[in-house]
Protein backbone atom coordinates (compact mmCIF):
# COMPACT_ATOMS: atom_id res chain seq x y z
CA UNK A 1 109.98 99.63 66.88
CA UNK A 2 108.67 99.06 70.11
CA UNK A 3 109.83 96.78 73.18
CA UNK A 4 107.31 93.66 73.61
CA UNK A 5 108.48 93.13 77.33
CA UNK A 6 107.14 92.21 79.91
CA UNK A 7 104.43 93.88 81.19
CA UNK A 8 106.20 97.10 83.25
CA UNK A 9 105.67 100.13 81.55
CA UNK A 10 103.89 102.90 79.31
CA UNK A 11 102.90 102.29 75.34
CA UNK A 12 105.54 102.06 72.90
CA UNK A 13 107.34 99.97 70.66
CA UNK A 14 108.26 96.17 70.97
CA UNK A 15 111.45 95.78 71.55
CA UNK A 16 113.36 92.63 72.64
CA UNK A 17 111.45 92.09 75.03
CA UNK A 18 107.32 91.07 75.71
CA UNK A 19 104.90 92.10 73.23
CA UNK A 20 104.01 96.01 72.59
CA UNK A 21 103.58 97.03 76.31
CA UNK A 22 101.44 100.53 76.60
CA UNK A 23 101.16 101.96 80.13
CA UNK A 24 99.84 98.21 82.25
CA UNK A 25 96.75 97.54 81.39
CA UNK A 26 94.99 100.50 79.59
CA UNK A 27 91.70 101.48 80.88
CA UNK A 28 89.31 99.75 78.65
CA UNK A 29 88.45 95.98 79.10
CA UNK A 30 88.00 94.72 75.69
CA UNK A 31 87.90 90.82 76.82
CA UNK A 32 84.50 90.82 78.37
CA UNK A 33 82.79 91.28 74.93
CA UNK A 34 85.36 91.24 72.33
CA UNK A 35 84.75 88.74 69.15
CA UNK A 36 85.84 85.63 69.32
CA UNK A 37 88.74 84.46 67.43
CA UNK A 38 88.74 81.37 64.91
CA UNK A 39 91.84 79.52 63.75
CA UNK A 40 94.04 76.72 64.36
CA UNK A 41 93.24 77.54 68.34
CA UNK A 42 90.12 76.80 68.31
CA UNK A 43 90.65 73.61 70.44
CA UNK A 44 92.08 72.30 73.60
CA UNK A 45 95.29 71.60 71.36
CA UNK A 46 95.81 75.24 70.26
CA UNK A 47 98.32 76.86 72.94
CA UNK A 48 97.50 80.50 74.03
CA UNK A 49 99.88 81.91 75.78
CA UNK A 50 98.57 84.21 78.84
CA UNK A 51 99.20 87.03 80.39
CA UNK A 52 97.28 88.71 82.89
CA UNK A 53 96.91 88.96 87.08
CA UNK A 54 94.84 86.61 88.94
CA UNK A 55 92.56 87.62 91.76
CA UNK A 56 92.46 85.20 94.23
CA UNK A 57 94.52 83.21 96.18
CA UNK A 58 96.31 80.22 93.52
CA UNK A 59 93.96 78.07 92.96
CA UNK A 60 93.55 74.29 94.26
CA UNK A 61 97.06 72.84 93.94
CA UNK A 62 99.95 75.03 94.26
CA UNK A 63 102.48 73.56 91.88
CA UNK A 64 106.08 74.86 92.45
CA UNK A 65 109.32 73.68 93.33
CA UNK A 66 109.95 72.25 96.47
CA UNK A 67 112.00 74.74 98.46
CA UNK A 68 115.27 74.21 100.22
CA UNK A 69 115.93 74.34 103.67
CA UNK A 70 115.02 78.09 105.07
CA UNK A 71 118.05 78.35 107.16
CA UNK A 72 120.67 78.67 105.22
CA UNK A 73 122.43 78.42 101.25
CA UNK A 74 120.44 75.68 99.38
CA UNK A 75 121.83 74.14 96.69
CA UNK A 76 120.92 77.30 94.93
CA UNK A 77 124.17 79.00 96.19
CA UNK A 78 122.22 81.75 97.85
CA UNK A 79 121.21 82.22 101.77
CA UNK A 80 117.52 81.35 101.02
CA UNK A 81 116.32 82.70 104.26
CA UNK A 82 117.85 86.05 103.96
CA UNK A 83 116.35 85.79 99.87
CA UNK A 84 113.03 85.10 101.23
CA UNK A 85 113.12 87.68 103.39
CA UNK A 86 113.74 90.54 101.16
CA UNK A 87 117.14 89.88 99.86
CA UNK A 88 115.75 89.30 96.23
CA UNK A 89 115.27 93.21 96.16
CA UNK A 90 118.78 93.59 95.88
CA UNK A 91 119.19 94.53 92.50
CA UNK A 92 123.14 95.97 92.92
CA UNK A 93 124.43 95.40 89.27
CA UNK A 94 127.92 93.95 90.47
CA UNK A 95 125.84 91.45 92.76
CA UNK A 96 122.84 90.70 90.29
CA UNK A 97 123.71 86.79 88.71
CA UNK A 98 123.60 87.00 85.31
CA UNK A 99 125.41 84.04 83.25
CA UNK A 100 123.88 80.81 82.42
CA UNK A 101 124.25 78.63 85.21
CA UNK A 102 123.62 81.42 87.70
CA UNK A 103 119.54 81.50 87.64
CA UNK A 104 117.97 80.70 91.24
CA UNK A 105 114.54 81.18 92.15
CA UNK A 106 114.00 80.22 95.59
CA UNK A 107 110.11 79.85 96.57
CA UNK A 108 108.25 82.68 98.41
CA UNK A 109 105.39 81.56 99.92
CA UNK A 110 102.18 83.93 98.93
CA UNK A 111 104.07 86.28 96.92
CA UNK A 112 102.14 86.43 93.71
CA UNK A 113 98.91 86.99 95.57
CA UNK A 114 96.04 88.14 93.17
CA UNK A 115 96.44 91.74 93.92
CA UNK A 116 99.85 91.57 93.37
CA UNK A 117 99.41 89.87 89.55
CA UNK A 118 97.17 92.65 89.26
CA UNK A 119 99.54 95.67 89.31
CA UNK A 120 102.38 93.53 87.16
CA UNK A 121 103.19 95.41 83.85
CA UNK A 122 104.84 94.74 80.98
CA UNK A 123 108.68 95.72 80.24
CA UNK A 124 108.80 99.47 79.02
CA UNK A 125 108.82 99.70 75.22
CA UNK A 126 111.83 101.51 74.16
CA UNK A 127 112.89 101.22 70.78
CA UNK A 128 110.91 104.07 68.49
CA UNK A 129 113.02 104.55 66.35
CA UNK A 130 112.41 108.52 63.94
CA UNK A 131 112.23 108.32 60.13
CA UNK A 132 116.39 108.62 60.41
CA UNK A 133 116.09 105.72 62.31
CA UNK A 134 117.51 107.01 65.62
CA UNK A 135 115.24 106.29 68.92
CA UNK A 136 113.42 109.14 70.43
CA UNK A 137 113.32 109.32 73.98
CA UNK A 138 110.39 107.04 75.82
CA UNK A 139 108.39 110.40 76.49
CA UNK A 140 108.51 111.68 73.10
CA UNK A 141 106.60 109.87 69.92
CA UNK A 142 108.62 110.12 66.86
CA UNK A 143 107.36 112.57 64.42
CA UNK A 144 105.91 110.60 61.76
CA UNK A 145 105.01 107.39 61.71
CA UNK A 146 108.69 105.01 61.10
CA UNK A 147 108.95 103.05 58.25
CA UNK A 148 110.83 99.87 58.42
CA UNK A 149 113.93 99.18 56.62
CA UNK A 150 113.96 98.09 52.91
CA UNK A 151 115.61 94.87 51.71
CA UNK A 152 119.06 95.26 50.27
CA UNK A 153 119.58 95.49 46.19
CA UNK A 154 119.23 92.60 44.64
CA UNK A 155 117.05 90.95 46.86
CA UNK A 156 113.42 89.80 45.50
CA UNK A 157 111.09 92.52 46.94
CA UNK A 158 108.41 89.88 47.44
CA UNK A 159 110.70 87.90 50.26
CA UNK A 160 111.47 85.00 48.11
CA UNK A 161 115.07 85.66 48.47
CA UNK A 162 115.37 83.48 52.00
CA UNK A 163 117.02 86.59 53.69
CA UNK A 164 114.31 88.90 52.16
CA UNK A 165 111.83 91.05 54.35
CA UNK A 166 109.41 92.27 51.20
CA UNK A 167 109.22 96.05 51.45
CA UNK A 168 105.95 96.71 53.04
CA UNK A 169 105.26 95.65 56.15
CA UNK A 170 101.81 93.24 56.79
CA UNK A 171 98.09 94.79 56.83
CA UNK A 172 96.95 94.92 60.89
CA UNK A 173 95.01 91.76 61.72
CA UNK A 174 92.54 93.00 64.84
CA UNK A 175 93.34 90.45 67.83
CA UNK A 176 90.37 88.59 68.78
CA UNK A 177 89.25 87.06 72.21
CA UNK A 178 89.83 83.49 72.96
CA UNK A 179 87.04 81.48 73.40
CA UNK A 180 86.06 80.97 77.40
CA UNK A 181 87.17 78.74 79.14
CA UNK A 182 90.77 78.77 78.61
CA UNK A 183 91.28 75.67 79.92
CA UNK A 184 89.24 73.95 77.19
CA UNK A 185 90.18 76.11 74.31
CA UNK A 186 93.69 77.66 75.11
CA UNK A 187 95.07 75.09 78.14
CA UNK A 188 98.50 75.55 77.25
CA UNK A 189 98.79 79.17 76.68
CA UNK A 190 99.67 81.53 80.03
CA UNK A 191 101.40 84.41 81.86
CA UNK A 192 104.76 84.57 83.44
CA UNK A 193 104.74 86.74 86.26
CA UNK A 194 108.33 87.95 87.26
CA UNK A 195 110.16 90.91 88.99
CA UNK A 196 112.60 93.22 87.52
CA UNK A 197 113.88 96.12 88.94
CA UNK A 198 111.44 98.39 88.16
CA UNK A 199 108.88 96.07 89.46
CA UNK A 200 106.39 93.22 88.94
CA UNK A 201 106.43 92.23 85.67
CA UNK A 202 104.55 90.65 83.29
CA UNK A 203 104.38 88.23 79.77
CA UNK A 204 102.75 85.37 78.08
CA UNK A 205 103.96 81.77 77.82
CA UNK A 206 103.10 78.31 76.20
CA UNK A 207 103.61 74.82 77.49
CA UNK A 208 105.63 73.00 75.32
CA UNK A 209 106.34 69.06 75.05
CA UNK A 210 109.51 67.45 76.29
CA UNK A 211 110.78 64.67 74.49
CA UNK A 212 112.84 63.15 77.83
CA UNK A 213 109.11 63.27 79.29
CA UNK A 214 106.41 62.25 76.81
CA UNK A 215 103.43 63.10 78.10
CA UNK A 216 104.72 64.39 81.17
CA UNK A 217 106.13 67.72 80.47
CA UNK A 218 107.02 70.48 82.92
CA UNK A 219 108.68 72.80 80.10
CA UNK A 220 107.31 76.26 79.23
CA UNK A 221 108.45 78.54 76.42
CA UNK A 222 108.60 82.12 76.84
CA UNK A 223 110.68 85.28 75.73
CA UNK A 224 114.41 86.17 76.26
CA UNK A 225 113.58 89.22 77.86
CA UNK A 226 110.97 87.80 79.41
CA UNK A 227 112.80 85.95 82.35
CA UNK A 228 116.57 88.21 81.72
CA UNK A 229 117.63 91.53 81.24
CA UNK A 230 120.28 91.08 78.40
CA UNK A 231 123.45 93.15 78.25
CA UNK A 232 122.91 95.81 80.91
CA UNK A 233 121.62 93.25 83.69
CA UNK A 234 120.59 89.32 84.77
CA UNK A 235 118.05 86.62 85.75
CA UNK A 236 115.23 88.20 86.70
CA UNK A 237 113.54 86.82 90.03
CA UNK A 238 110.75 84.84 91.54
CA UNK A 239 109.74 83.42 88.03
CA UNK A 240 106.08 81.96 87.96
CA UNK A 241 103.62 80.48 85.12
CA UNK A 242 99.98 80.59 85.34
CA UNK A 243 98.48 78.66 82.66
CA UNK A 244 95.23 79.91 81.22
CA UNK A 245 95.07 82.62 83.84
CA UNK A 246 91.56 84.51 84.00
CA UNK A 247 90.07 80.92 82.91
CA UNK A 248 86.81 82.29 82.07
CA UNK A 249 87.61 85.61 80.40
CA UNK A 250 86.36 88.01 83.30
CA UNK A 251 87.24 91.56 82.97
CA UNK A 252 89.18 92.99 85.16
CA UNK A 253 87.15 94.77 86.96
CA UNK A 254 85.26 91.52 87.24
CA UNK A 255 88.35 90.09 88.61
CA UNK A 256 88.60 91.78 91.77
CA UNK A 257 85.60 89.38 93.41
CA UNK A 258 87.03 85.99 91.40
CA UNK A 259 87.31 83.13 93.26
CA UNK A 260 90.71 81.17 93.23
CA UNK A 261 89.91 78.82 90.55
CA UNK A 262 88.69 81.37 88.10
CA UNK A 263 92.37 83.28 88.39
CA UNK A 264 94.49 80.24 88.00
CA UNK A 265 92.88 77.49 86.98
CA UNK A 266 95.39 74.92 87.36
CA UNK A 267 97.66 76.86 90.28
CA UNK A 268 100.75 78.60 89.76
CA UNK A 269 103.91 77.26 88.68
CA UNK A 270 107.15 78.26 89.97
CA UNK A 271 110.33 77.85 87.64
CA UNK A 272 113.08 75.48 89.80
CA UNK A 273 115.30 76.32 85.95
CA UNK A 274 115.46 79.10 83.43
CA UNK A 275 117.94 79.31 80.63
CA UNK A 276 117.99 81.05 77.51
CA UNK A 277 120.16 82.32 74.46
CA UNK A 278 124.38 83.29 75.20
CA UNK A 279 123.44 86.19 72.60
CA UNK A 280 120.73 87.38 74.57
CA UNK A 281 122.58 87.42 77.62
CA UNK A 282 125.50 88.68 76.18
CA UNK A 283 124.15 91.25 73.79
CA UNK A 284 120.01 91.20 74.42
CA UNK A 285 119.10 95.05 74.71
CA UNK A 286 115.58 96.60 75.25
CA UNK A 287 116.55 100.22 74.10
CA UNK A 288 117.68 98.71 70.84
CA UNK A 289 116.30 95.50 70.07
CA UNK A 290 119.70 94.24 69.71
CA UNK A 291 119.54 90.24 70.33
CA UNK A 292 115.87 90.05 69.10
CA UNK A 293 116.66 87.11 66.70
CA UNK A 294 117.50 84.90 69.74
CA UNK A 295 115.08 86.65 72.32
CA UNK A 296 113.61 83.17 73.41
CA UNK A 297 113.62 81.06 76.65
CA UNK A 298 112.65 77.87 78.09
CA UNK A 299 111.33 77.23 81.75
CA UNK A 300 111.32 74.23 84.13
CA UNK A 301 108.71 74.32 86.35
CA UNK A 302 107.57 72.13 89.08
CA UNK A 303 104.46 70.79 91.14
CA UNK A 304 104.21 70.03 94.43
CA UNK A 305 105.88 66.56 95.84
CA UNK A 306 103.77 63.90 94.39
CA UNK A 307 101.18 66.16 92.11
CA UNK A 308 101.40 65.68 88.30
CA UNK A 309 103.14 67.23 85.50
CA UNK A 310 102.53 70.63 83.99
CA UNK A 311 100.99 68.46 81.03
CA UNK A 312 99.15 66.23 82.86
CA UNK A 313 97.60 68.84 84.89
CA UNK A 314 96.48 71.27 81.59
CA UNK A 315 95.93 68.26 79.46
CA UNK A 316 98.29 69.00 76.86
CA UNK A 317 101.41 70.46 75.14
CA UNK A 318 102.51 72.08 72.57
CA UNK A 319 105.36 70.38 70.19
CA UNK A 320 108.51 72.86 69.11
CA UNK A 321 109.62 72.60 65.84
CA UNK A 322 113.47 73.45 64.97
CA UNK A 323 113.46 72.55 61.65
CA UNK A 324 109.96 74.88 60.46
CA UNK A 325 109.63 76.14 56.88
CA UNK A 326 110.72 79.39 56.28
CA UNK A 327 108.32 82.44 57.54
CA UNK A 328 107.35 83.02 53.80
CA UNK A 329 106.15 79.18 53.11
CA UNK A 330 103.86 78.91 56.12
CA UNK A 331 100.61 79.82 55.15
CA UNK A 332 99.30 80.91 58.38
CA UNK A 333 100.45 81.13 61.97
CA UNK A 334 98.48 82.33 64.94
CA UNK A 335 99.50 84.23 67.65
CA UNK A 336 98.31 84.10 71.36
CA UNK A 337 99.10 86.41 74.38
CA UNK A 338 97.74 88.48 77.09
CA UNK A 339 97.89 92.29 75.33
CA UNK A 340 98.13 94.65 78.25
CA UNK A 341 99.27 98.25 76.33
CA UNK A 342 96.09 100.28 74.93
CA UNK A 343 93.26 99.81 74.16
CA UNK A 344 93.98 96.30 76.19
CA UNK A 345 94.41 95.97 80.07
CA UNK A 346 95.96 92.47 80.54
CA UNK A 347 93.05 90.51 81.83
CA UNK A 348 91.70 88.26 79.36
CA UNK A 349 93.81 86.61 76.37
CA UNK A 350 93.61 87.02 72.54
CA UNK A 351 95.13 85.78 69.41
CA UNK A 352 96.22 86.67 65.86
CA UNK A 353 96.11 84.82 62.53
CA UNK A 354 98.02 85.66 59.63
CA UNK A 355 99.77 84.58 56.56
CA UNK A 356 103.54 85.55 58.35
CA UNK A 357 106.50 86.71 55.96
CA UNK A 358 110.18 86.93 56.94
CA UNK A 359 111.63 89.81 58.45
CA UNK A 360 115.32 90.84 58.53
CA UNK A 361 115.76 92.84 61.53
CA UNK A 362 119.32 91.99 62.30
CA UNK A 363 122.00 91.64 59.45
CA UNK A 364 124.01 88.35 59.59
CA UNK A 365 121.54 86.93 62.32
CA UNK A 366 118.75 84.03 61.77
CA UNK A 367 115.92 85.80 59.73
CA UNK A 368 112.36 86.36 62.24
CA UNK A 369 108.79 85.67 61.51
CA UNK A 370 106.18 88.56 61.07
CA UNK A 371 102.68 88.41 60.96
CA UNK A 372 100.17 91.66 61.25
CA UNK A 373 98.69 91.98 64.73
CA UNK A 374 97.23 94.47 66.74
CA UNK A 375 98.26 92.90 70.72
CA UNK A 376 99.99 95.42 72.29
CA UNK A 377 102.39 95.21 75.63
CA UNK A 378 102.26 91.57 77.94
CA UNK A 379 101.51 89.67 74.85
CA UNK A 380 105.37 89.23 75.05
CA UNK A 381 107.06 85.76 75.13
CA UNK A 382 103.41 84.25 73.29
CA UNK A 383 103.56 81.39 71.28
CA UNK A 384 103.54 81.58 67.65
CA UNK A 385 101.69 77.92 66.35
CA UNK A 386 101.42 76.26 62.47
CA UNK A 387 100.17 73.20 61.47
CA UNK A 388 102.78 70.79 61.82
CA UNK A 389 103.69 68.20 59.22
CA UNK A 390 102.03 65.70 61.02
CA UNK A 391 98.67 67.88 61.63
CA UNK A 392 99.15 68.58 65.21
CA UNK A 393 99.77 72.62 66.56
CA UNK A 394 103.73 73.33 66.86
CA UNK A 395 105.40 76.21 67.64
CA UNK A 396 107.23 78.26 65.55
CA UNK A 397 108.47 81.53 67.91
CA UNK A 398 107.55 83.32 70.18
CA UNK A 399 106.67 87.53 70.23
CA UNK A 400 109.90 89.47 71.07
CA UNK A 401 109.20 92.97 69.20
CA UNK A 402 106.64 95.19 67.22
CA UNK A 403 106.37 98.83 65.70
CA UNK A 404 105.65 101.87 67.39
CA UNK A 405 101.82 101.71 66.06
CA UNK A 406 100.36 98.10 66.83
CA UNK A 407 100.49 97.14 63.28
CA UNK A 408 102.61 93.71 63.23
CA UNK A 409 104.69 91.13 65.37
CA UNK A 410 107.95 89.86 65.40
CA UNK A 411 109.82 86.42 66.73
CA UNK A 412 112.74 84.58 66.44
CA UNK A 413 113.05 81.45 63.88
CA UNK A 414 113.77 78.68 66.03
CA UNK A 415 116.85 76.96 64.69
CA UNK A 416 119.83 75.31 65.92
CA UNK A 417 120.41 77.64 68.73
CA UNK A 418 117.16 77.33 70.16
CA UNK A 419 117.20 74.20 70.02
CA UNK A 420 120.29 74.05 71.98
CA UNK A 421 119.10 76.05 74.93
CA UNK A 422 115.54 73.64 74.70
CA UNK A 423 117.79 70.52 74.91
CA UNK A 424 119.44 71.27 77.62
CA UNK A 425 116.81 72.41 79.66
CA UNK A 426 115.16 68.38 78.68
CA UNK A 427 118.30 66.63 79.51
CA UNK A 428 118.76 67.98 82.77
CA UNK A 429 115.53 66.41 84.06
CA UNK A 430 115.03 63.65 81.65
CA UNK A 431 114.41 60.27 83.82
């Protein structure tokens, strides 16, 4: 399999992480002129989650957090002057905050300038696994092409059994290009831009609706891996969202003389809260996948004193829906992200639709949805939508990991858990 993290590294596998991440952005620009995709997107209500750099300076209103005073600890804990000034690059692993309460994301004025959204990447795909199913180092591709693990005996090969995976996996479905602009046909789908230790990083988010703020939401759904490093690290830092980033589809070559507007739309939105799953943070893995069925995350982000909420400003959100059918009763689900491994580079966003099918990755752990898809690395952390019951889009999961080849997809099922780590996220700024 190969790790769907953020945008950082070389092709490969989706892991835990953001969507199939080749090498950041390949060479070849396929948003300028690829097809256009139909489906349940195909409006302002369809989210589409982006990922991608911007090239000018953030647009119009910079919505973010307001920032504490610069001389001295905030009420983040940390010495936000010394932060700002470089001590964010301190990744020491006995330092680096990683439990649930620790996340802090002071604001850094100018630091996700378009050139520098340009060079983010998504997390390295690691997991590739060989036809014994052990991985093969990230410079070697395994011999033959992996197959993926057949259901136990007993089980109903054609995933009617609810813990059933069927024993082939889904036929590729070619991403297609969003319809331009963004902001009319994919407002709530975007990019997280983040560093890591290895660098600027990359995925792809949706706004979501808060019930604590009808109509006024500032919540954003994204990967696990997306915003922390699991077992073998923490938070990662100066967490941002960008909704529909590259508004008008430019490629990226294209980008480089974009004006403000055209990069971000509706500004850039820094995260003021970040939580996500205990199992990802206690037992998340990229070089694994281990954690994959709770790889998910929800962000609080926040404009500038006085300006209006995330979903006021895009026009809409996306509802979540914890109590979904199971993977093999939906008839279709569509995918959106910001693909950045080859034949992709990042810039402009796509989507996937497929009948998905359930996919046991992790014995004893919540079953994940699977749907064929051909988005490679960045599309990471993208929202999965279905029809809800009462007609309107909802989200389902979110990409967290893929095979080797770009073939198919992979997200959690959002179920109690999830909904546990959404919840609290609402309640802490509900009115």
């Amino acid at each position: 399999m190969r790790s769907i993290r953020p945008l950082l590294t070389a092709v490969g596998v989706v892991s835990a992480l953001t969507l199939t991440a080749a090498c950041g952005g390949g060479s070849e620009d396929r948003a300028s002129d690829g097809p256009t995709a139909s489906g349940p997107a195909a409006g302002s209500s369809s989210p589409v989650p982006t990922q991608d750099r911007p090239v000018d300076a953030a647009p119009q209103e910079s919505t973010r957090p307001s920032k504490e005073p610069s001389d001295g600890s905030g009420s983040s804990g940390v010495d936000e002057k010394e932060w700002r000034e470089g001590g964010w690059r301190n990744w020491d692993r006995s330092t680096w905050r990683r439990d649930a309460g620790d996340f802090v994301n002071p604001v850094i004025d100018d630091h996700w300038k378009p050139e520098r959204m340009s060079t983010a990447k998504p997390p390295k795909p690691v997991i590739k696994p060989t036809p014994d199913g052990k991985p093969t180092p990230d410079d070697k591709p395994p011999a033959e092409k992996p197959k993926d693990p057949k259901p136990p005996k007993g089980e109903d090969p054609k995933g009617e059994d609810p813990n059933g995976q069927g024993p082939d996996e889904p036929e590729v479905v070619e991403a297609q290009a969003e319809k331009v602009p963004y902001r009319q046909y994919a407002p709530t789908s975007g990019k997280v831009f983040f560093d890591a230790p290895e660098g600027a990083m990359v995925c792809s988010a949706t706004v979501v609706q808060d019930p604590k703020n009808p109509g006024r939401s500032n919540l954003v759904w994204t990967a696990g891996h997306c915003v922390h490093a699991g077992k073998k690290g923490g938070w990662y830092r100066n967490v941002a969202f960008v909704p529909a980033y590259n508004d008008k589809g430019l490629s990226k070559r294209a980008l480089a003389d974009a004006t403000a507007q055209e990069i971000a739309p509706f500004g850039t939105y820094w995260a003021d809260w970040v939580a996500t799953s205990n199992q990802w943070i206690k037992g998340g893995d990229p070089d694994d996948g281990s954690g994959a069925p709770f790889d998910f995350a929800v962000l609080h982000v926040r404009p500038e004193a006085g300006g209006k909420s995330l979903e006021e400003t895009v026009g809409s959100a996306v509802a979540v829906d914890f109590d979904a059918p199971r993977p093999q009763d939906a008839s279709s689900v569509t995918l959106w992200g910001y693909p950045a491994g080859w034949p992709y580079n990042g810039a402009t966003m796509y989507k996937c639709t497929d009948r998905p099918g359930p996919f046991d990755f992790t014995p004893g752990a919540p079953v994940m949805w699977r749907a064929g898809c051909s988005m490679t690395g960045g599309s990471s952390g993208g929202g999965w939508i279905v029809q809800g019951a009462d007609g309107a889009p909802a989200l389902v999961s979110n990409t967290s990991i893929g095979p080797l080849d770009p073939i198919w997809l992979a997200g959690p099922s959002l179920g109690a858990d999830a909904e546990k780590v959404f919840t609290g996220v609402s309640a802490k700024y509900a009115p």
